[in-house]
Protein backbone atom coordinates (compact mmCIF):
# COMPACT_ATOMS: atom_id res chain seq x y z
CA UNK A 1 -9.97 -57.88 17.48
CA UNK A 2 -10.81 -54.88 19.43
CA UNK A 3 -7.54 -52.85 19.39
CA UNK A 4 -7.75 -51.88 15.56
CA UNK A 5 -11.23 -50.84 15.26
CA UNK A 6 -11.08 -47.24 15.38
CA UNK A 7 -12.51 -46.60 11.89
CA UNK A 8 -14.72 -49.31 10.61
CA UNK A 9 -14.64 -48.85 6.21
CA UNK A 10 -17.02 -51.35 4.35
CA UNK A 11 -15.73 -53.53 1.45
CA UNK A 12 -18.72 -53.64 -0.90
CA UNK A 13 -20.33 -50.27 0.12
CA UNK A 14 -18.00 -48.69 -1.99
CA UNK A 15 -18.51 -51.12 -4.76
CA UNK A 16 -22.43 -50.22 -4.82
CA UNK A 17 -22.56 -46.95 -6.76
CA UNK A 18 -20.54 -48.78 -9.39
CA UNK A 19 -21.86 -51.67 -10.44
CA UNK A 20 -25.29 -50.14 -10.58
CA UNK A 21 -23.49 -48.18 -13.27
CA UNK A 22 -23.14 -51.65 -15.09
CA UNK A 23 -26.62 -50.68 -16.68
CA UNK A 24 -25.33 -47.72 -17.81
CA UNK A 25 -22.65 -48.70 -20.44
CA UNK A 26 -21.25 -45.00 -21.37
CA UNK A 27 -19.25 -44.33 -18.58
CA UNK A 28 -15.88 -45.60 -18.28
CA UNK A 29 -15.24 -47.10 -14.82
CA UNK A 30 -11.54 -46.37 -14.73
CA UNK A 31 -12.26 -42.36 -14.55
CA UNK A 32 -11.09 -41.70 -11.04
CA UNK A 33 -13.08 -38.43 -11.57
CA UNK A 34 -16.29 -40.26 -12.47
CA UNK A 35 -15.89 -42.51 -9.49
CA UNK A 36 -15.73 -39.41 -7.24
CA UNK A 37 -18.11 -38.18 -8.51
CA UNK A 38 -20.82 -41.08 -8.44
CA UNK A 39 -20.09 -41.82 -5.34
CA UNK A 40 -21.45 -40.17 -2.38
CA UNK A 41 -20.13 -40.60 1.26
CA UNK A 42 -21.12 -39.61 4.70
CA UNK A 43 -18.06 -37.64 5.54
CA UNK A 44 -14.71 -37.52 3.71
CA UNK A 45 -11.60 -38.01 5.34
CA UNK A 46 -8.69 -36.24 4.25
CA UNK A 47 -6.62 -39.46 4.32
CA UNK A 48 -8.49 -41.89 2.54
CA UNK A 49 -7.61 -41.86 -1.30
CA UNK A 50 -11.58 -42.29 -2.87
CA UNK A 51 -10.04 -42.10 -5.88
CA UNK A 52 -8.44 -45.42 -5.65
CA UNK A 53 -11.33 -46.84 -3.82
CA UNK A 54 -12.34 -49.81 -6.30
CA UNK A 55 -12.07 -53.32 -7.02
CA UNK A 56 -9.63 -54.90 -9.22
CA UNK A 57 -8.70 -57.86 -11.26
CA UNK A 58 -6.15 -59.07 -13.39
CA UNK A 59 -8.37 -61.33 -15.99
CA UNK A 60 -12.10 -60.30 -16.32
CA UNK A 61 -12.71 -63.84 -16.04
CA UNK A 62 -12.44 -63.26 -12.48
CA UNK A 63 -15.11 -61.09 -12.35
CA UNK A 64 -17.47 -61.57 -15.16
CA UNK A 65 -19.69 -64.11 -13.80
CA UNK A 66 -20.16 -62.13 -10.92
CA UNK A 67 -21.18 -59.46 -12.91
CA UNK A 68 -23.47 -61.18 -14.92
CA UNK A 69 -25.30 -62.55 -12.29
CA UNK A 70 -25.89 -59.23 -10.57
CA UNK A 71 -27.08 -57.99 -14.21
CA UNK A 72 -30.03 -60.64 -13.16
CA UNK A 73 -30.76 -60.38 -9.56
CA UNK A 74 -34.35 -59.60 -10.74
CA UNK A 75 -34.39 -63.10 -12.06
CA UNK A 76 -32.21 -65.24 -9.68
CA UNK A 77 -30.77 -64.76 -6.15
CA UNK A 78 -27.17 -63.73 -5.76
CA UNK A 79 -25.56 -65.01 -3.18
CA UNK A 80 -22.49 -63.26 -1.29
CA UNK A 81 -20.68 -65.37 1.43
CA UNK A 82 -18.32 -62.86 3.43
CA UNK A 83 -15.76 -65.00 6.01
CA UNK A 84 -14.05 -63.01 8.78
CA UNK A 85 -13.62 -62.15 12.31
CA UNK A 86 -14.97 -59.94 14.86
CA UNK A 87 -15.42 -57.41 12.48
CA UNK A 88 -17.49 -59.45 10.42
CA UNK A 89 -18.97 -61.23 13.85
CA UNK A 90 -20.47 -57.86 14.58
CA UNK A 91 -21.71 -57.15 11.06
CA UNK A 92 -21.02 -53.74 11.03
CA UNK A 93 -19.38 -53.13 8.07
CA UNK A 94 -20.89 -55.88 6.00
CA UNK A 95 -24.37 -55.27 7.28
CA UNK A 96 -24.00 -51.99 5.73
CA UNK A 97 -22.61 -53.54 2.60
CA UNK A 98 -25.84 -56.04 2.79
CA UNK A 99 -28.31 -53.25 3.07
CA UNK A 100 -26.70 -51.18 0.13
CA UNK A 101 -26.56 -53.97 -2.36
CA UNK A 102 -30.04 -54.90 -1.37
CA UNK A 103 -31.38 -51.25 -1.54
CA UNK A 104 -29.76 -51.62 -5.38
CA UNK A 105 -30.13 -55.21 -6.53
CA UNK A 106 -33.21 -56.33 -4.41
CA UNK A 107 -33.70 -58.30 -0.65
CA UNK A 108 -32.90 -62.04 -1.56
CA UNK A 109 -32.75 -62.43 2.29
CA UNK A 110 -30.70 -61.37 5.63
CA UNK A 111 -28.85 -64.58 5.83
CA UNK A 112 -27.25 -66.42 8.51
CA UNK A 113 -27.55 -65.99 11.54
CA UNK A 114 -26.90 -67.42 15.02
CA UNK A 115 -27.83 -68.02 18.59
CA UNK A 116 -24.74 -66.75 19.75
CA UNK A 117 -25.70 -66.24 23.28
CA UNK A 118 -26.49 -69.19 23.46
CA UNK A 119 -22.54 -70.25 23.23
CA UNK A 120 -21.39 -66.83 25.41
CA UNK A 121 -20.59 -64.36 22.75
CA UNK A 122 -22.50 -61.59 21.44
CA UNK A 123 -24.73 -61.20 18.45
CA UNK A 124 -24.38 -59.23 15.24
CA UNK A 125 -25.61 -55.73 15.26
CA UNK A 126 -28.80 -56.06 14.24
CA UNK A 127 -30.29 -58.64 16.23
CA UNK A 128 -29.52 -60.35 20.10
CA UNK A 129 -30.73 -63.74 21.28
CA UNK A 130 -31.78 -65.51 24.63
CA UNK A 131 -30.79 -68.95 25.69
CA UNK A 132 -33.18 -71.56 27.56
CA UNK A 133 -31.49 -74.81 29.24
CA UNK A 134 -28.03 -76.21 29.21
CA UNK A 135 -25.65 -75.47 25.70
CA UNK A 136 -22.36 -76.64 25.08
CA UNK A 137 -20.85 -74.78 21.82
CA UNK A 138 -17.66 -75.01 19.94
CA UNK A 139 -15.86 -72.13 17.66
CA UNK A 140 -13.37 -72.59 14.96
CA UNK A 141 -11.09 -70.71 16.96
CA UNK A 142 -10.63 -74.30 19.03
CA UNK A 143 -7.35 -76.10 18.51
CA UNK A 144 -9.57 -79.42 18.77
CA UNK A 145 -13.37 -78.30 18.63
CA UNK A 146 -15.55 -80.94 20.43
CA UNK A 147 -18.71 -80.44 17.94
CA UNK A 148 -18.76 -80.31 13.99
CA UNK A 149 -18.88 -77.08 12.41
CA UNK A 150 -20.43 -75.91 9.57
CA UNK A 151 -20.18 -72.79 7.25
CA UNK A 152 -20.70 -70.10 10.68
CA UNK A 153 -17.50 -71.56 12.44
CA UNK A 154 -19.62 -71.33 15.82
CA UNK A 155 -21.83 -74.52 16.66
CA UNK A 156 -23.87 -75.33 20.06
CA UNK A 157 -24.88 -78.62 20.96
CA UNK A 158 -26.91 -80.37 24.15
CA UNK A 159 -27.98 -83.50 25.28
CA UNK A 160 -31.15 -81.15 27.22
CA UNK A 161 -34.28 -82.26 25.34
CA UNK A 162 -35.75 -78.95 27.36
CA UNK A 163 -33.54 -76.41 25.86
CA UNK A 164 -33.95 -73.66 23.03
CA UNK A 165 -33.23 -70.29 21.94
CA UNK A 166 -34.65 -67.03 20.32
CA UNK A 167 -33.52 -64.61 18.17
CA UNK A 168 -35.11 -61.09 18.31
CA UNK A 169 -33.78 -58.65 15.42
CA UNK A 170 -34.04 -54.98 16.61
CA UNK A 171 -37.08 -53.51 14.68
CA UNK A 172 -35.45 -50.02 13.71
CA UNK A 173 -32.53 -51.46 11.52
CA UNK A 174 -35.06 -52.99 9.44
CA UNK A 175 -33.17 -56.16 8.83
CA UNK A 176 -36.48 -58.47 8.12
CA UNK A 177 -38.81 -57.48 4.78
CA UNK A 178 -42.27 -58.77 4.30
CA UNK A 179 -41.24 -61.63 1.65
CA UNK A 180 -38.41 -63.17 4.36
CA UNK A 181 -40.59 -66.23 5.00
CA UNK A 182 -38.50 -68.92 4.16
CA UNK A 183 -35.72 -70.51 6.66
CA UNK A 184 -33.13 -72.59 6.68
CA UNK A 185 -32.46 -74.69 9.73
CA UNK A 186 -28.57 -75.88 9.57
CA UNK A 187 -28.44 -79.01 11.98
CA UNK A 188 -27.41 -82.09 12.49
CA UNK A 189 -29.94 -84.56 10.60
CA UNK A 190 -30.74 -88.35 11.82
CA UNK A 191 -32.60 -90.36 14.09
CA UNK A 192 -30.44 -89.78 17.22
CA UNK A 193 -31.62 -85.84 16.71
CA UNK A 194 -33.97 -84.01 19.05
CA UNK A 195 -36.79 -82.13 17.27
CA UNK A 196 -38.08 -79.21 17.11
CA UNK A 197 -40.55 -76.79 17.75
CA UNK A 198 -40.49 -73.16 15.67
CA UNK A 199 -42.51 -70.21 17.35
CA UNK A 200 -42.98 -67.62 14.92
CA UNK A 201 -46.06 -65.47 16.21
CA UNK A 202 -47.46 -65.39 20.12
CA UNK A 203 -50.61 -65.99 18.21
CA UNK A 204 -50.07 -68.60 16.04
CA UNK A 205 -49.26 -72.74 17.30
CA UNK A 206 -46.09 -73.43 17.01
CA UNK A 207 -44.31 -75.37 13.35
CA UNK A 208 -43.26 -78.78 14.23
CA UNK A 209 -39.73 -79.35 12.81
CA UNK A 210 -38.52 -82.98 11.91
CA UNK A 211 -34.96 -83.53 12.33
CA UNK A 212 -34.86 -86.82 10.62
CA UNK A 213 -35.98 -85.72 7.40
CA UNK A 214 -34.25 -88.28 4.98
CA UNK A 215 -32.34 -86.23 2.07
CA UNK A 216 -29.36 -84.73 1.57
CA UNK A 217 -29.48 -81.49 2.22
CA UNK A 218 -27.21 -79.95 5.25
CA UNK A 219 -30.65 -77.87 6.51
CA UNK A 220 -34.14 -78.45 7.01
CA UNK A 221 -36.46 -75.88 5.21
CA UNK A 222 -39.19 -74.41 6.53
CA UNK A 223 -41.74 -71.88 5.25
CA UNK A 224 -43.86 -69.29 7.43
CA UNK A 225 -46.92 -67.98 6.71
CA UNK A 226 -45.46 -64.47 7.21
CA UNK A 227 -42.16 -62.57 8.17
CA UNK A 228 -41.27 -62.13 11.84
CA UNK A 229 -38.62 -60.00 13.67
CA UNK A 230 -39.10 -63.10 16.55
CA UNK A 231 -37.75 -66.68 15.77
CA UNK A 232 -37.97 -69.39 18.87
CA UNK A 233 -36.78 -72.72 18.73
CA UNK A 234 -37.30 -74.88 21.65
CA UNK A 235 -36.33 -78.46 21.19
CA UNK A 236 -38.79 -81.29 20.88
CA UNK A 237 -37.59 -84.70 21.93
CA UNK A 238 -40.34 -87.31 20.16
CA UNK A 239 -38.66 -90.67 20.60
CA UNK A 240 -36.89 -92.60 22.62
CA UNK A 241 -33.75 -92.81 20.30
CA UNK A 242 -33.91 -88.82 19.77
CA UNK A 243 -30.50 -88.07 22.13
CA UNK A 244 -28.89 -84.80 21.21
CA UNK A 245 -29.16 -81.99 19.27
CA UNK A 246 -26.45 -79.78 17.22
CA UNK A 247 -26.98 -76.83 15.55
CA UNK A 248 -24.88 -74.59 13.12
CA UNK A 249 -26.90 -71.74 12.61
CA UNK A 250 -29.89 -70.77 10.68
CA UNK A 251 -30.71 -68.68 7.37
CA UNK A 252 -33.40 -66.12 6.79
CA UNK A 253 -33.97 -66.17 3.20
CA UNK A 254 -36.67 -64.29 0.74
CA UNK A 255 -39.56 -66.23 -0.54
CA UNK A 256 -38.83 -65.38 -3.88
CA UNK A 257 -35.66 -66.44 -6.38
CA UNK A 258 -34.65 -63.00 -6.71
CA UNK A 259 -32.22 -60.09 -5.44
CA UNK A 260 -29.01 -60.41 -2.95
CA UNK A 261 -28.59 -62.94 -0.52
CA UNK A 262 -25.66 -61.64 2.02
CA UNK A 263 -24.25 -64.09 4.28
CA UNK A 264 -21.63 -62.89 6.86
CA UNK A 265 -20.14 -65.98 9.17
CA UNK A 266 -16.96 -64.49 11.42
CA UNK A 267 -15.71 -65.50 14.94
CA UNK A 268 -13.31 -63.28 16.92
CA UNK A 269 -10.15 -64.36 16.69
CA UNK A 270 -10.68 -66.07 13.78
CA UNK A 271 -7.56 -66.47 11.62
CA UNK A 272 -6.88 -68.69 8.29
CA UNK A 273 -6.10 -71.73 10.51
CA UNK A 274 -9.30 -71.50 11.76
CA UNK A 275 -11.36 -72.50 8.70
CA UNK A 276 -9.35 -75.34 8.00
CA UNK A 277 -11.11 -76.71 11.82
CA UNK A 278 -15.25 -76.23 9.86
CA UNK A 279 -15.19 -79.92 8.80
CA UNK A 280 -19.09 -79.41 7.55
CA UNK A 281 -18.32 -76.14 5.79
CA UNK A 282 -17.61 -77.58 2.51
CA UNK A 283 -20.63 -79.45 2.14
CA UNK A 284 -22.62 -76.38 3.93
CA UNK A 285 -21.39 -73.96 1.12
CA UNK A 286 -22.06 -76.31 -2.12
CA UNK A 287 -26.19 -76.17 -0.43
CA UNK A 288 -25.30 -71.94 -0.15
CA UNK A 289 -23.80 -71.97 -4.11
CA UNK A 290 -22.38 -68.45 -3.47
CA UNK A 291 -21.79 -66.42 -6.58
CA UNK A 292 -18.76 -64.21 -4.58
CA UNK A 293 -16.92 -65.30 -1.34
CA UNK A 294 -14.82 -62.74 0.45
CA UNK A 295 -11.65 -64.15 2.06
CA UNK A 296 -11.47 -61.33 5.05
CA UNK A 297 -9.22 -63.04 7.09
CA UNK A 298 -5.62 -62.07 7.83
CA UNK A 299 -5.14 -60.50 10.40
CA UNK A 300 -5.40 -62.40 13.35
CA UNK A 301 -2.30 -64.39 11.76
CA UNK A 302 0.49 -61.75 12.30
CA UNK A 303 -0.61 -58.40 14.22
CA UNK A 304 0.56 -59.79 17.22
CA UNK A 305 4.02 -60.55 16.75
CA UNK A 306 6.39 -61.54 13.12
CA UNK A 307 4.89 -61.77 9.78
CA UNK A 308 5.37 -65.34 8.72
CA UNK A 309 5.35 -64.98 5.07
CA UNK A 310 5.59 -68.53 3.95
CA UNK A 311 2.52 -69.62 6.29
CA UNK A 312 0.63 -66.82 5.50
CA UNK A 313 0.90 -67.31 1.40
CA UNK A 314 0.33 -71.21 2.12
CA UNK A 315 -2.86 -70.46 4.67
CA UNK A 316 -4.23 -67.69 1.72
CA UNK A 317 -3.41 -70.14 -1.08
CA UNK A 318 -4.68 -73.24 0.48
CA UNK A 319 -7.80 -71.37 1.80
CA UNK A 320 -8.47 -70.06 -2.33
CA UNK A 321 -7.84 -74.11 -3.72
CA UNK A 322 -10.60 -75.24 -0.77
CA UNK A 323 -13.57 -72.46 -1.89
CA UNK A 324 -12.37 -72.88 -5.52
CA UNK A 325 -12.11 -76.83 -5.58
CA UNK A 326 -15.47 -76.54 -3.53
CA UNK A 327 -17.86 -73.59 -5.71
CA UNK A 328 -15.32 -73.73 -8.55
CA UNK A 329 -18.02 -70.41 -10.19
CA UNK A 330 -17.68 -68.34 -7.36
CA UNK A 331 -15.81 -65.57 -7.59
CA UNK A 332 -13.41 -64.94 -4.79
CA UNK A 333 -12.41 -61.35 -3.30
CA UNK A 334 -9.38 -61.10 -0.65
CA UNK A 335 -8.92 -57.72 1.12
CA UNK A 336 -6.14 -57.06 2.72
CA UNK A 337 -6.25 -55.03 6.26
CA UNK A 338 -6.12 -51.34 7.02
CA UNK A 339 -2.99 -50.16 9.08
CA UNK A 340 -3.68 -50.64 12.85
CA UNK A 341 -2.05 -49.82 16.56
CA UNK A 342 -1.52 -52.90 18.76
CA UNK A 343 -0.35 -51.35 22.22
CA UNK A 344 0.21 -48.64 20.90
CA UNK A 345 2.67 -50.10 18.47
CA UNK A 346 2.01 -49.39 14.35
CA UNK A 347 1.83 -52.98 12.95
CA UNK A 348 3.51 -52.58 9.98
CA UNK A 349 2.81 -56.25 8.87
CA UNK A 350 -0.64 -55.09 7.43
CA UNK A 351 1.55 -53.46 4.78
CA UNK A 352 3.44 -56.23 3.82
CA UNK A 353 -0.06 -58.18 3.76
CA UNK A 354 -1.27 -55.78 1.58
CA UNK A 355 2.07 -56.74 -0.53
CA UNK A 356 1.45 -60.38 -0.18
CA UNK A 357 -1.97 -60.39 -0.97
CA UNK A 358 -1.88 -58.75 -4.39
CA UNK A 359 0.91 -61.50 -5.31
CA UNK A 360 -1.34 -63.87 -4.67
CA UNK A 361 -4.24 -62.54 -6.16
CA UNK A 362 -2.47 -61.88 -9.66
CA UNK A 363 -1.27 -65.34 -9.14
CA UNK A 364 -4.68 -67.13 -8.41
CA UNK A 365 -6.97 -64.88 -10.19
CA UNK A 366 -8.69 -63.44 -8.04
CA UNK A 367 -9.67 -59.96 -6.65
CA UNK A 368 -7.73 -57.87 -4.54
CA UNK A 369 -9.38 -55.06 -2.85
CA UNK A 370 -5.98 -52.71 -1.46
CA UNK A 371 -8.11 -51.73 1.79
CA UNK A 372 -4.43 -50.97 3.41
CA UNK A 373 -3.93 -48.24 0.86
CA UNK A 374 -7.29 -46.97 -0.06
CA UNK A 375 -7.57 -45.93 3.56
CA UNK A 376 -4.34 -44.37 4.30
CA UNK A 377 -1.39 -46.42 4.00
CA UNK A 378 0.73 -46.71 7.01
């Protein structure tokens, strides 16, 4: 959605500060003044309330593990899983978020990422990508997608044992460190697979890829001798039974066990209905493990016309059993949305989504974060 993205806040950025204060046990976290104090911004705005800008929860089991795992990033990855929309398509906010955990806890990786041009919509902000040869794609904005999809809610698929695609990341944003060698190809796996060839380096021969590696993992892996800003795949058709290829997006992970591992996977227009369509994202996310999903979806459901509260509460609740029945040690963070204009109308569902939200995290133990009235209220 493009109509209620005049101010673009971050979830996590705000949460950064803070929990590197978890190694520093003498200051007590619910000091609005210490909070203001820690934390530094940009620019302050005269309407947002920093003071209540925090995460909460109503049973520290809700947290905890998170915690504790972040208390080791030096040791063991920690992997974040952030679901959303356009906003989280472009990666504006959460890219920030990704690159001030990182700075804090470590660079476990940049995470998924996808060939989006490659199924006609645009990249995330950090990186484009180039199409060669014929694509059909589905989203899990679809009422009936064609194609499986997986964990990214975007997948593109051809029969054209000629085609490929690149993915350039744009050198001053600094997304790719030294140690991101190791990446994940998400695919469809079997015989009747095309394979692959990945280009890493002008200078270096191509890595043949095998898409009919026999395990059961939802990706192949494959290791580079060294980082690169430039990933080509082009596919590779080796026998006769090789007929198609589908692919649901790849991951650029750190060598090493260690740090944050950020993954943000949104589609525009993306609402709560449209996870229910990613039929491989279950099985994609128990291979991911994340140690905190965020729910960021909402809004697509109601700024358009009523707020339907029972959907809504069934969609949010249904949504929390599915990631919960699926990574039951995840913990799970639901935003709710700031106030927007549609056509130059206030939508004032997003504050009765930030009322319905907070019932249902007290109810499913899990943690709100009051976006709606942190910046501004109505």
């Amino acid at each position: 959605m493009k109509s209620f993205a005049k101010i673009s806040f971050s979830i996590l950025i705000f949460l950064c500060v803070g929990l590197s204060g978890l190694y520093a046990q003498d200051h007590d976290f619910t000091d609005t003044t210490f909070i203001r104090e820690s934390i530094k911004y940009n620019e302050y705005y005269d309407f947002i309330k920093f003071d209540q800008n925090m995460l909460e929860w109503y049973k520290p089991d809700a947290v905890s593990l998170f915690f504790e795992k972040l208390g080791n990033a030096d040791k063991e990855k920690v992997v974040i899983l952030h679901v959303g929309a356009s906003h989280i398509q472009s990666d504006m906010g959460s890219g920030m978020s990704r690159n001030m955990l990182q700075a804090i806890f470590g660079y476990g990786g940049r995470g998924m990422v996808f060939p989006y041009q490659a199924a006609g919509t645009h990249s995330a902000y950090d990186y484009y990508a180039k199409s060669y040869g014929s694509w059909d794609n589905s989203k899990n904005v679809s009422i009936k997608p064609k194609h499986n999809l997986g964990v990214s809610g975007i997948t593109i698929f051809t029969t054209d044992s000629t085609a490929g695609f690149k993915i350039i990341f744009r050198r001053h944003y600094y997304s790719i460190q030294p140690d991101f060698t190791k990446i994940k190809l998400y695919c469809h796996k079997g015989p009747e697979s095309y394979d692959a060839l990945l280009t890493y380096s002008a200078n270096e021969k191509p890595i043949k890829v095998d898409c009919n590696v026999d395990d059961s993992l939802p990706y192949i892996e494959i290791n580079l001798p060294k980082a690169t800003d430039t990933l080509t795949v082009m596919l590779n058709k080796t026998d006769s039974a090789q007929k198609y290829f589908e692919c649901y997006g790849l991951s650029i992970e750190s060598a090493e066990d260690k740090g944050i591992l950020y993954n943000s996977v949104g589609i525009n227009g993306a609402g709560f209905r449209s996870i229910f369509n990613q039929n491989l994202m279950g099985e994609q996310m128990k291979s991911m493990s994340p140690d905190l999903i965020i729910l960021d979806l909402g809004i697509n459901d109601f700024f358009r016309g009523s707020f339907n509260y029972q959907y809504l509460m069934s969609s949010l609740n249904k949504a929390i059993d599915f990631f919960r029945s699926t990574v039951p040690d995840a913990a799970i963070m639901i935003p709710d949305a700031q106030d927007i204009y549609f056509r130059g109308r206030n939508v004032k569902n997003c504050e009765d989504y930030s009322v319905l939200s907070r019932l249902v995290s007290k109810e499913q133990d899990v943690i709100p974060y009051d976006y709606y009235n942190i910046s501004g209220g109505r």
